[in-house]
C-alpha atoms as a PDB file:
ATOM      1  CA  UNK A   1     -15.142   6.935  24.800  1.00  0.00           C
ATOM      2  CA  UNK A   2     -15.055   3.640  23.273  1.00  0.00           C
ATOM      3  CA  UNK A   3     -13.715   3.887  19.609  1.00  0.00           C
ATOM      4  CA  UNK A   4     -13.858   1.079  16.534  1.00  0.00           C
ATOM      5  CA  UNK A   5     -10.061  -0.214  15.333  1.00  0.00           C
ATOM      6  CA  UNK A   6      -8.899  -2.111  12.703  1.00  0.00           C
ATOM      7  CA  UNK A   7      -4.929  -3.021  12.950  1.00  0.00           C
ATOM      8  CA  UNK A   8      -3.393  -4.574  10.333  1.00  0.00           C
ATOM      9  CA  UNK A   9      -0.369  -7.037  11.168  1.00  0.00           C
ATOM     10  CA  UNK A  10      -1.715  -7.799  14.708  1.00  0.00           C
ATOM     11  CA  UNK A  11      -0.382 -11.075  15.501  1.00  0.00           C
ATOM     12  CA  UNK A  12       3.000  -9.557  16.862  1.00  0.00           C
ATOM     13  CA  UNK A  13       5.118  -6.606  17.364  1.00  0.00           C
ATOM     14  CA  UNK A  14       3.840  -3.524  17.645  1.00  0.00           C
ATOM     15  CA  UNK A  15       0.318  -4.266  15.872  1.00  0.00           C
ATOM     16  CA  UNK A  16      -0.313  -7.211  18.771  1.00  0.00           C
ATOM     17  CA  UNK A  17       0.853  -4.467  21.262  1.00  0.00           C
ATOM     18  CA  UNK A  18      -1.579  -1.975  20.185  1.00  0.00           C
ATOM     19  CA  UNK A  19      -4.471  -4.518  19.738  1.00  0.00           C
ATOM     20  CA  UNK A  20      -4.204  -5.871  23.459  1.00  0.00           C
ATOM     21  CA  UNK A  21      -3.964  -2.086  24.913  1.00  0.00           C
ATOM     22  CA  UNK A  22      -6.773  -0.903  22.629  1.00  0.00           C
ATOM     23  CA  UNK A  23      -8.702  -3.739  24.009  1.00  0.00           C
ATOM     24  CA  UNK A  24      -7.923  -3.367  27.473  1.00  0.00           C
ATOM     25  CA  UNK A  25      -8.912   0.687  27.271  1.00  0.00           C
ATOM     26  CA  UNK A  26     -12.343  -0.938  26.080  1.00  0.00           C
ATOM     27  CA  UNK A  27     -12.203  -0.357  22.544  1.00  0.00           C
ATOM     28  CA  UNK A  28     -13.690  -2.760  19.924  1.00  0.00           C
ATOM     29  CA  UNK A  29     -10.639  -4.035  17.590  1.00  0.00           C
ATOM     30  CA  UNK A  30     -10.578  -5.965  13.908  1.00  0.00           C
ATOM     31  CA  UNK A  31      -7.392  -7.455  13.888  1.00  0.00           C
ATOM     32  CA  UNK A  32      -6.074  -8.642  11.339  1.00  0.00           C
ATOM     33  CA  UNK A  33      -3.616 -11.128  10.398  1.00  0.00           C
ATOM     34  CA  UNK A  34      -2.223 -13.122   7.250  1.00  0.00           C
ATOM     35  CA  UNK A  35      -3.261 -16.524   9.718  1.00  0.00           C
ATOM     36  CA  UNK A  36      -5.500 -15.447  11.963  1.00  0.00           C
ATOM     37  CA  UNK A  37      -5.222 -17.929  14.121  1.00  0.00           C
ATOM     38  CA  UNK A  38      -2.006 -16.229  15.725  1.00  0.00           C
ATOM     39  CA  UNK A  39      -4.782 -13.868  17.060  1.00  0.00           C
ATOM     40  CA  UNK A  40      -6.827 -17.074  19.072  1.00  0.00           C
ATOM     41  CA  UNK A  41      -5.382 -15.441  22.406  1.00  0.00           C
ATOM     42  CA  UNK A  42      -6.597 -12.206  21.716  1.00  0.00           C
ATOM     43  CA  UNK A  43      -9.954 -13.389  21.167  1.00  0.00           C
ATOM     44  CA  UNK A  44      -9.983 -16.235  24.066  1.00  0.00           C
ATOM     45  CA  UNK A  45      -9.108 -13.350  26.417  1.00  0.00           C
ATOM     46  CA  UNK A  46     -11.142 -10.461  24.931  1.00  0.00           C
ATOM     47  CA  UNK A  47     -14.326 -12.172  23.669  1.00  0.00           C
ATOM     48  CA  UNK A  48     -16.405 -10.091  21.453  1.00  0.00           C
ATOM     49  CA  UNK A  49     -14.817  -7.035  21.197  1.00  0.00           C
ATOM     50  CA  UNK A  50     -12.535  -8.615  19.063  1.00  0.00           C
ATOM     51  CA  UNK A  51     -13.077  -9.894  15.678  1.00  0.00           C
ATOM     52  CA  UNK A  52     -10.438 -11.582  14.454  1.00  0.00           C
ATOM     53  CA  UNK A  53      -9.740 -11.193  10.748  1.00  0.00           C
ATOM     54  CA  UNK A  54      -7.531 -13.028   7.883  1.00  0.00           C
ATOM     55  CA  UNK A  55      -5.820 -10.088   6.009  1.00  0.00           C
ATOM     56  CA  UNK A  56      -3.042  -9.899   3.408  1.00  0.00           C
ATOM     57  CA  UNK A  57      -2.539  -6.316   2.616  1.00  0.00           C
ATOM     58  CA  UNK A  58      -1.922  -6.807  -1.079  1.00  0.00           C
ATOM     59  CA  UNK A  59      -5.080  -8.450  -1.733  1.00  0.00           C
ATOM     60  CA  UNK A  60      -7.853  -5.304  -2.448  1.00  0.00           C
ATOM     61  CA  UNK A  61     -10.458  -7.648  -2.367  1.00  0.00           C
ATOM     62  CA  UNK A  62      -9.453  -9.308   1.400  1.00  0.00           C
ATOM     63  CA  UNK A  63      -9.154  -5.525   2.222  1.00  0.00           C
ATOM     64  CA  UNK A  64     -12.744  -4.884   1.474  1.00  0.00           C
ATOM     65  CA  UNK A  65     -14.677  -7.594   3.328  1.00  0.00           C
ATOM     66  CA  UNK A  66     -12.087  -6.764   6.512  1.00  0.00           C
ATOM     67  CA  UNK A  67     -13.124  -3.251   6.391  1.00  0.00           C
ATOM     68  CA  UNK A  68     -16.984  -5.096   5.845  1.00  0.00           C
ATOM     69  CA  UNK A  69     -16.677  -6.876   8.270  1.00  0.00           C
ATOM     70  CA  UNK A  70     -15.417  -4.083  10.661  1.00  0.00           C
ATOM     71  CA  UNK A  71     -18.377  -2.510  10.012  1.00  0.00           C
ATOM     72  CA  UNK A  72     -20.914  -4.840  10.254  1.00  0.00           C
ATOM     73  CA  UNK A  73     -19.798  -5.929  14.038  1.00  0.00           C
ATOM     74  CA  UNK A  74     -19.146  -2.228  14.980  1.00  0.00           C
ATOM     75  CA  UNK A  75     -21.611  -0.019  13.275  1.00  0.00           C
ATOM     76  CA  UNK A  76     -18.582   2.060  12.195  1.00  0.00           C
ATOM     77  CA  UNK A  77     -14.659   2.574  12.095  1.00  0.00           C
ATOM     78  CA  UNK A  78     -13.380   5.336  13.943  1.00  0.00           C
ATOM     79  CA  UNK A  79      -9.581   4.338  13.851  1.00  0.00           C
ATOM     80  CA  UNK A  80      -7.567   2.473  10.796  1.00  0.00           C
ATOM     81  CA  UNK A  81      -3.729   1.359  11.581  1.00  0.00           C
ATOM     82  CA  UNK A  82      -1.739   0.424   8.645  1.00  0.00           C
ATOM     83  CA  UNK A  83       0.863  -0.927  10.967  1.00  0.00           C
ATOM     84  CA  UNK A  84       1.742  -4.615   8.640  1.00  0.00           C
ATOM     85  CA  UNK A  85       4.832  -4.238   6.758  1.00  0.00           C
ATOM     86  CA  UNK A  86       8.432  -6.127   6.682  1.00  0.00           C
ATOM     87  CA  UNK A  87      12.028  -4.701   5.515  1.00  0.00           C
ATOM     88  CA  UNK A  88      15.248  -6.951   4.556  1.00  0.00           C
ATOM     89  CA  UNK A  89      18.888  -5.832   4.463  1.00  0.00           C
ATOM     90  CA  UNK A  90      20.908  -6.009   1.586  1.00  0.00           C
ATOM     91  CA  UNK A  91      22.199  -3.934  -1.009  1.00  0.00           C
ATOM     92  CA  UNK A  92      20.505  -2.576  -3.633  1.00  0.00           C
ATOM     93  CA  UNK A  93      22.737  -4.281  -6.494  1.00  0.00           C
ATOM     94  CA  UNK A  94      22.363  -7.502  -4.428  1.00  0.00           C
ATOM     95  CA  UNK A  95      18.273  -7.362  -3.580  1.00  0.00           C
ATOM     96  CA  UNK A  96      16.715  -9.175  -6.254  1.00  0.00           C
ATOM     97  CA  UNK A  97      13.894  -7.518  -8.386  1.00  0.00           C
ATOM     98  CA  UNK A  98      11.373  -9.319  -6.978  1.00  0.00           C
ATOM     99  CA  UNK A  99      12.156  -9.053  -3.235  1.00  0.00           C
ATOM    100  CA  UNK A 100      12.246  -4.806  -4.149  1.00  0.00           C
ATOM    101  CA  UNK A 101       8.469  -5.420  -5.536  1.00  0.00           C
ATOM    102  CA  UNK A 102       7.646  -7.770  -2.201  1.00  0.00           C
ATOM    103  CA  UNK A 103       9.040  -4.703   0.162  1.00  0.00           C
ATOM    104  CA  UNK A 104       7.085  -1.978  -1.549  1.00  0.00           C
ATOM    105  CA  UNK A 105       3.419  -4.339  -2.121  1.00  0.00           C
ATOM    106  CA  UNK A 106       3.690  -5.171   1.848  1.00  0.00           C
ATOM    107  CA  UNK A 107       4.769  -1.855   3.217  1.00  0.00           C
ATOM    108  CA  UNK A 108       3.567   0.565   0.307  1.00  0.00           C
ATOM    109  CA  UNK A 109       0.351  -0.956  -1.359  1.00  0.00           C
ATOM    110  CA  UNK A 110      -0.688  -2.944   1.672  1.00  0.00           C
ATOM    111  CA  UNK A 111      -0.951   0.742   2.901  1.00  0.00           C
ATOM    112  CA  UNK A 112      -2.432   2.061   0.073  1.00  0.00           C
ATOM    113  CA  UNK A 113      -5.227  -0.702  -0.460  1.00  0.00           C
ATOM    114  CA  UNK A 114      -6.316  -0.879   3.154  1.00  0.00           C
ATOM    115  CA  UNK A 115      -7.103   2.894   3.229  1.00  0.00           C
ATOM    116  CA  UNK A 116      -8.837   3.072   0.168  1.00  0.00           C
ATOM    117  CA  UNK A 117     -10.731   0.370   1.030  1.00  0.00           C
ATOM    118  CA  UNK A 118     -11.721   2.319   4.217  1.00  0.00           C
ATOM    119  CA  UNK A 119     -12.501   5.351   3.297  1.00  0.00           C
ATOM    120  CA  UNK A 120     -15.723   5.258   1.813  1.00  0.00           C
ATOM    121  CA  UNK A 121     -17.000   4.055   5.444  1.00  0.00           C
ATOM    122  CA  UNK A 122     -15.181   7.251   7.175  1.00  0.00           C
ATOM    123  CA  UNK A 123     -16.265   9.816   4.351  1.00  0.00           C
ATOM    124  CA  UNK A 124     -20.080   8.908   5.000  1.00  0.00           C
ATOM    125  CA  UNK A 125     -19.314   8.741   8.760  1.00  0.00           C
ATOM    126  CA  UNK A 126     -17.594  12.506   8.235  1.00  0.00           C
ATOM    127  CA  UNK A 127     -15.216  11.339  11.049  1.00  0.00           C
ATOM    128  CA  UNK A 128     -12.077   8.643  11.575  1.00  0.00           C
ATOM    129  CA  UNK A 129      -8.026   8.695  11.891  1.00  0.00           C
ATOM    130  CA  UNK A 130      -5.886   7.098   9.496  1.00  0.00           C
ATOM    131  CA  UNK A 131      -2.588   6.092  11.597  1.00  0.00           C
ATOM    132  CA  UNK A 132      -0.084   5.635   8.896  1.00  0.00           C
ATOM    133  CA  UNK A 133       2.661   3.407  10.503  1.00  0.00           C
ATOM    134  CA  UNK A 134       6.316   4.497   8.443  1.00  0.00           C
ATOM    135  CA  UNK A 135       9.653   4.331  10.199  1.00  0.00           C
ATOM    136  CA  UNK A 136      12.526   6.482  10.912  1.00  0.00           C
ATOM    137  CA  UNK A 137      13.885   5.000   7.232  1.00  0.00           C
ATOM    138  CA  UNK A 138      10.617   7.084   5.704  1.00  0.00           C
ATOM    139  CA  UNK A 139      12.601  10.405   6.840  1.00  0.00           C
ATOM    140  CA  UNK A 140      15.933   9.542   5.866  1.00  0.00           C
ATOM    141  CA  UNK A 141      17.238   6.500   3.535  1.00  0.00           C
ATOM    142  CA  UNK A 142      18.598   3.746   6.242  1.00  0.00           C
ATOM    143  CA  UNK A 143      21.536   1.740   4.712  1.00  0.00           C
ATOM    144  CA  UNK A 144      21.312  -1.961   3.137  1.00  0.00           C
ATOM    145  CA  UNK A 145      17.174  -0.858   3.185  1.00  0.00           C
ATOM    146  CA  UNK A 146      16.653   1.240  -0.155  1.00  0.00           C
ATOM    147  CA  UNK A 147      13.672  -0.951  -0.613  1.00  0.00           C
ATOM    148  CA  UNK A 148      12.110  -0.453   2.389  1.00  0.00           C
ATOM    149  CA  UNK A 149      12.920   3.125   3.027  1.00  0.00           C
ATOM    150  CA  UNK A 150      11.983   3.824  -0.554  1.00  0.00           C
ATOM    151  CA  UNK A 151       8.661   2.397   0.257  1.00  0.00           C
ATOM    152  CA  UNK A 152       8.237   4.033   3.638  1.00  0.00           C
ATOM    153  CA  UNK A 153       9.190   7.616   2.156  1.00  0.00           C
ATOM    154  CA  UNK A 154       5.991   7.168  -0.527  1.00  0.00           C
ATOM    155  CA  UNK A 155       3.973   6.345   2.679  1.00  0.00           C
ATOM    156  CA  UNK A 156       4.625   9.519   3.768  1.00  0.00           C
ATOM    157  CA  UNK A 157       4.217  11.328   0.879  1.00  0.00           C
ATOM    158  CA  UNK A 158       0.819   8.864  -0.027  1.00  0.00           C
ATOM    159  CA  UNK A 159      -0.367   9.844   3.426  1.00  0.00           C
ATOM    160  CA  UNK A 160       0.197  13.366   3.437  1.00  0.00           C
ATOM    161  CA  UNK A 161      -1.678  14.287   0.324  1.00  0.00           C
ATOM    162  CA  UNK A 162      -4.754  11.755   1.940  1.00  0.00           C
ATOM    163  CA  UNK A 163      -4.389  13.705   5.192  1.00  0.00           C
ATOM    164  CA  UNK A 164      -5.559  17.078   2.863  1.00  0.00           C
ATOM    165  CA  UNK A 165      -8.280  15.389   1.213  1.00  0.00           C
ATOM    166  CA  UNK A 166     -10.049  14.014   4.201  1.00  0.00           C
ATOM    167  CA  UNK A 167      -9.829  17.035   5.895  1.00  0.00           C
ATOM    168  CA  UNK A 168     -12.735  18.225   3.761  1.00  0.00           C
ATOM    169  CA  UNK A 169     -14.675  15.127   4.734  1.00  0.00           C
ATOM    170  CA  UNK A 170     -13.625  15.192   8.784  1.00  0.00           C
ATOM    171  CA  UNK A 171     -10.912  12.668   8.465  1.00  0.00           C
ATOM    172  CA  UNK A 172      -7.250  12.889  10.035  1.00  0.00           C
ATOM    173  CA  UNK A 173      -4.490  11.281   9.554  1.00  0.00           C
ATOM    174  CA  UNK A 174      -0.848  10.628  11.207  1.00  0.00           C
ATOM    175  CA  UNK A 175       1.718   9.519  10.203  1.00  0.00           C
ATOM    176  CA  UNK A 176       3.623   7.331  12.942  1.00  0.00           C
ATOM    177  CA  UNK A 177       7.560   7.159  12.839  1.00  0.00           C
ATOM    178  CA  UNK A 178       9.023   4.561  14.840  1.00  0.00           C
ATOM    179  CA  UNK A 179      12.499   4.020  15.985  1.00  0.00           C
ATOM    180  CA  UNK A 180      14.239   0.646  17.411  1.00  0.00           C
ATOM    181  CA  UNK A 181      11.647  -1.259  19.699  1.00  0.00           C
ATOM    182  CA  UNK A 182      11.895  -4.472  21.236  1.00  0.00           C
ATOM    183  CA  UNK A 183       9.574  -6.478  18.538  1.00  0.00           C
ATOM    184  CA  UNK A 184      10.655  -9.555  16.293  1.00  0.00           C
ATOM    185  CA  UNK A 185      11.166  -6.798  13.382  1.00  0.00           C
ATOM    186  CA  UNK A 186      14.878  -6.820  14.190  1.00  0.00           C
ATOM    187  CA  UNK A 187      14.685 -10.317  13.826  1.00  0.00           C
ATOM    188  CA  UNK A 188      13.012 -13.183  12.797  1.00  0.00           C
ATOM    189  CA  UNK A 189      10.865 -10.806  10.686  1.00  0.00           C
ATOM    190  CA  UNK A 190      13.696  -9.636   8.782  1.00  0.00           C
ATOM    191  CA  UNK A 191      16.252 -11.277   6.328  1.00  0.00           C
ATOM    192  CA  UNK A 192      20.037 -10.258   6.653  1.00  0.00           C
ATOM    193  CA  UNK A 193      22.567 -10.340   3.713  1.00  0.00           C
ATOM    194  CA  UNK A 194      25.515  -8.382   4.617  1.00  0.00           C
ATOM    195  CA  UNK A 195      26.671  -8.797   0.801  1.00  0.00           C
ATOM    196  CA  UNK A 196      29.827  -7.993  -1.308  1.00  0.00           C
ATOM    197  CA  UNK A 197      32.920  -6.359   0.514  1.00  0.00           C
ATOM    198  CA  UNK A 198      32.447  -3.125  -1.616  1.00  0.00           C
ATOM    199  CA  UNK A 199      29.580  -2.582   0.117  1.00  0.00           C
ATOM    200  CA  UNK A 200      30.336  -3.829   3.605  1.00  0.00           C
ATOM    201  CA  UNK A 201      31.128  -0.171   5.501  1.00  0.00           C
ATOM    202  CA  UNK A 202      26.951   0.652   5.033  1.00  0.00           C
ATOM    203  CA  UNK A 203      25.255  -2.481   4.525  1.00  0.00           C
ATOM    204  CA  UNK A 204      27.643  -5.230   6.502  1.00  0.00           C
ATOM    205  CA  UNK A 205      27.761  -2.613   9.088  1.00  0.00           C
ATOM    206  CA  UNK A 206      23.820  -2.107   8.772  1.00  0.00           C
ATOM    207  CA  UNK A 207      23.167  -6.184   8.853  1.00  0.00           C
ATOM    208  CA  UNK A 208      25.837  -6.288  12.087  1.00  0.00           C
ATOM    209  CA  UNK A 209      24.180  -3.692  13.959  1.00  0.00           C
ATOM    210  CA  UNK A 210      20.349  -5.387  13.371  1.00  0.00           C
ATOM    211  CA  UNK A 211      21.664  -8.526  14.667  1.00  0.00           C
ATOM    212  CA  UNK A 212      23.533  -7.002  17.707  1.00  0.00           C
ATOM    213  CA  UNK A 213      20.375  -4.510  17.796  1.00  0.00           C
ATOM    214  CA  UNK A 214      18.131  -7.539  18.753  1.00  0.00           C
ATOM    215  CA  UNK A 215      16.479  -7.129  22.084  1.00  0.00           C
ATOM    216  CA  UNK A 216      18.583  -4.101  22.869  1.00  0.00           C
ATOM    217  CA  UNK A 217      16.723  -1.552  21.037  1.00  0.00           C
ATOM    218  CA  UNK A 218      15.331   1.670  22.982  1.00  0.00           C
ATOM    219  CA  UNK A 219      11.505   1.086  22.352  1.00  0.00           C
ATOM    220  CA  UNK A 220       9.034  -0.679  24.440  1.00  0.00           C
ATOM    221  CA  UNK A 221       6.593  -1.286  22.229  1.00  0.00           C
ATOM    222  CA  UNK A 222       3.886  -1.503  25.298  1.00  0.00           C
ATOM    223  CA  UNK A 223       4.718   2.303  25.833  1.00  0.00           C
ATOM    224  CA  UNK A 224       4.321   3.007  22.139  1.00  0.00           C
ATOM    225  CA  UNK A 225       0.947   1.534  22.021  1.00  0.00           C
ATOM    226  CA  UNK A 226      -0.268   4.087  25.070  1.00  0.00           C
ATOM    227  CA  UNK A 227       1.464   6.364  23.211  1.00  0.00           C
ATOM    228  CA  UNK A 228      -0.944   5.809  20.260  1.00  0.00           C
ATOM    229  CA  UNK A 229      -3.989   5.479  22.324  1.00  0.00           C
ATOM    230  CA  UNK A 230      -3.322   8.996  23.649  1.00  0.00           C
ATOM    231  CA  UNK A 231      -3.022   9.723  19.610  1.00  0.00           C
ATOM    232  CA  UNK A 232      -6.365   8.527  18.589  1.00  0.00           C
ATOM    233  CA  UNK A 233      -8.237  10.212  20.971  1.00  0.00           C
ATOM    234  CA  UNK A 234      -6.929  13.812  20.315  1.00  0.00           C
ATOM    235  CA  UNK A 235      -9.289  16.254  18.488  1.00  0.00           C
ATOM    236  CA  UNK A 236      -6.417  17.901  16.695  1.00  0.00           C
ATOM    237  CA  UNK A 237      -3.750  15.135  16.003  1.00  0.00           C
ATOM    238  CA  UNK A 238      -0.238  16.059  14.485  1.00  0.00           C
ATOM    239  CA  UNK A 239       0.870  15.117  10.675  1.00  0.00           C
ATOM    240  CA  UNK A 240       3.740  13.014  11.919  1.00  0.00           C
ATOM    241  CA  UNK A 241       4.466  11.974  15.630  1.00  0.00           C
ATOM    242  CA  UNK A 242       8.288  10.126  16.005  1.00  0.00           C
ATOM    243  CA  UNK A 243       8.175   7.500  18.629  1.00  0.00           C
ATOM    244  CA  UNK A 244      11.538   7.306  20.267  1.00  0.00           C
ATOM    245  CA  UNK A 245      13.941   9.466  21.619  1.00  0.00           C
ATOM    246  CA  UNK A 246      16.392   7.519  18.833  1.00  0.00           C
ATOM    247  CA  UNK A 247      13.739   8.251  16.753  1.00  0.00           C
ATOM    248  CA  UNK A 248      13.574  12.138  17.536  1.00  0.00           C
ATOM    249  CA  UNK A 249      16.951  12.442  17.529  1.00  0.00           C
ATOM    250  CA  UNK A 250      17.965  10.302  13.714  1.00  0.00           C
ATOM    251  CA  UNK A 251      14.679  13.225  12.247  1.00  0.00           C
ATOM    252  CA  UNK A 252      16.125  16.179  13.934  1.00  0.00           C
ATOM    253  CA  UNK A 253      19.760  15.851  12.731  1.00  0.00           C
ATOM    254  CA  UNK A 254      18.262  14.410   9.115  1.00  0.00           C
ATOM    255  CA  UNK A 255      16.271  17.519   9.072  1.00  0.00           C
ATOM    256  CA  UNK A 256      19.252  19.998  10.002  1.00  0.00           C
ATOM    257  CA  UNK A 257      21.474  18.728   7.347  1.00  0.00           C
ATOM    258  CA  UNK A 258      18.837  18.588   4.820  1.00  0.00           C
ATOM    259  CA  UNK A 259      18.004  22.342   5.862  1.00  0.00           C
ATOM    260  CA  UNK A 260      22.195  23.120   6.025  1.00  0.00           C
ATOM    261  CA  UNK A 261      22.185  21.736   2.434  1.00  0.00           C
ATOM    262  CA  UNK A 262      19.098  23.412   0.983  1.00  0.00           C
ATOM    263  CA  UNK A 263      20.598  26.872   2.064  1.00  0.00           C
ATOM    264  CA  UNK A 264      24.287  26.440   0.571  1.00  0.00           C
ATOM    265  CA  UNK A 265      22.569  25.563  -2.934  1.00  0.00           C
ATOM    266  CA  UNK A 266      19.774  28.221  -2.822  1.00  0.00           C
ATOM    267  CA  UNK A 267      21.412  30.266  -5.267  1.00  0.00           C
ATOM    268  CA  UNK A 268      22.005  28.103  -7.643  1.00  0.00           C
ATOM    269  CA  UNK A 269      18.267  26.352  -7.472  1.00  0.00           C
ATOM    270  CA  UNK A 270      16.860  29.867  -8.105  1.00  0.00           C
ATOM    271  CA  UNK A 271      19.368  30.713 -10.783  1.00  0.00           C
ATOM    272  CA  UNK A 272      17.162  28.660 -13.182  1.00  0.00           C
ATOM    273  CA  UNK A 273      13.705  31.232 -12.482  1.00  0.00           C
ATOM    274  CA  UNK A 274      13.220  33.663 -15.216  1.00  0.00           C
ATOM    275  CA  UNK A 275      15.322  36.757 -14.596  1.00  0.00           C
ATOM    276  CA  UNK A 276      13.470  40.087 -14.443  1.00  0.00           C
ATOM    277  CA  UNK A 277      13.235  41.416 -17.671  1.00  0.00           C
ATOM    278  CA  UNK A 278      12.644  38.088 -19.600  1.00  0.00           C
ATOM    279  CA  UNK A 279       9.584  37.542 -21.196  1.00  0.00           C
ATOM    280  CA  UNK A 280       7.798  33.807 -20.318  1.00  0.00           C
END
């Protein structure tokens, strides 16, 4: 069944990936883009099922007349992908103020503003999917990236107190962790400052492995788009789907130490309860 998208950062990566496999299923697609003229191609190839869109996340009011928009040409939105986002390496004594409160507006309030701007259409509709793009650095912090993990790991929480609210209105949500894929993110979307020797066994390492990383990670993103395709279309989506067996693997040994280390200080986290015979 044909469904009604908007992606936001669709001009490349795994936002352009999605758009062209969305459209080629026969979906109808919004995509939006900070210039959308990056997204002529698209719209030379795929006529008017795509509406090309100028978006920049952090703007509320550019967030409303997209989601307008959206449903003016469509009648509806049945699928919104907050996929646009960016992360530097550096340290976090290094990274500027400022670049911190770039990394979070992008990646946490771009999120943020484009789903509350689209949820008034899905509550009266009673039906949609919110596909909450994070990372593998929203499940465990990723080194020389405190901002961007940071941001990522309120995207999750954000998204998982939205995904019990619109339940009562017939809403999901999922929140999508990718791994490495083959996209520009590993490169010319990202800034690298290996920084100060103290630091250089995380975040030199971290910077060296990105640029080595480049065009060797795991991911296609081509396969991650079917991937979310087979997403939006299920009746009874999961909370969080990894994509990547790097991906899988980085969560599941995050989650067994995190477990490991909840256990061994049980006893002292529930020494602080009131004992028995204590009056509150």
């Amino acid at each position: 069944m044909s469904q009604r998208w908007l992606i936001t950062g669709s001009s490349r990566g795994l936002g352009r990936a999605l758009a062209e496999a969305a459209l080629a299923a026969g979906h109808r697609v919004l995509a939006t883009a900070r210039d959308p003229r990056a997204l002529d191609a698209l719209a030379e190839r795929h006529g008017d099922a795509v509406r090309p869109a100028a978006l920049d996340v952090t703007d509320p009011e550019a967030a409303r007349r997209a989601v307008a928009e959206a449903v003016d040409a469509f009648g509806g939105l049945d699928v919104v992908v907050n996929n646009a986002g960016y992360g530097d390496i550096g340290a976090v004594e290094d990274t500027a103020l400022d670049d911190f409160r770039r990394q979070i507006d992008a990646n946490l309030f771009g999120t943020i503003i484009v789903t509350k701007a689209a949820i008034p259409a899905m509550r009266e509709q009673r039906a949609g999917h919110f596909i909450q793009l994070s990372s593998v650095g929203g499940r465990l912090g990723a080194p020389g990236r405190a901002a961007y993990s940071a941001a990522k790991w309120a995207v999750e929480g954000f998204s998982e107190v939205l995904a019990q609210e619109m339940a009562l209105v017939g809403v999901k949500v999922t929140i999508v962790e990718p791994g490495g894929f083959r996209t520009d993110f590993a490169g010319a979307s990202t800034r690298l400052d290996a920084g100060r020797a103290e630091y250089d066994a995380v975040v030199g390492e971290a910077a060296r492995r990105q640029a080595h990383y480049d065009g060797r990670q795991p991911g296609d993103p081509r396969r991650a788009a079917q991937a979310l395709l087979r997403l939006a279309a299920m009746d009874r989506p999961p909370l969080r789907l990894a994509l990547g067996s790097d991906a899988v693997a980085a969560i599941r040994s995050a989650d067994q130490r995190r477990l490991a280390e909840l256990e061994h200080w049980a006893a002292l986290s529930a020494s602080t309860d009131y004992g028995p015979d204590e009056s509150s």
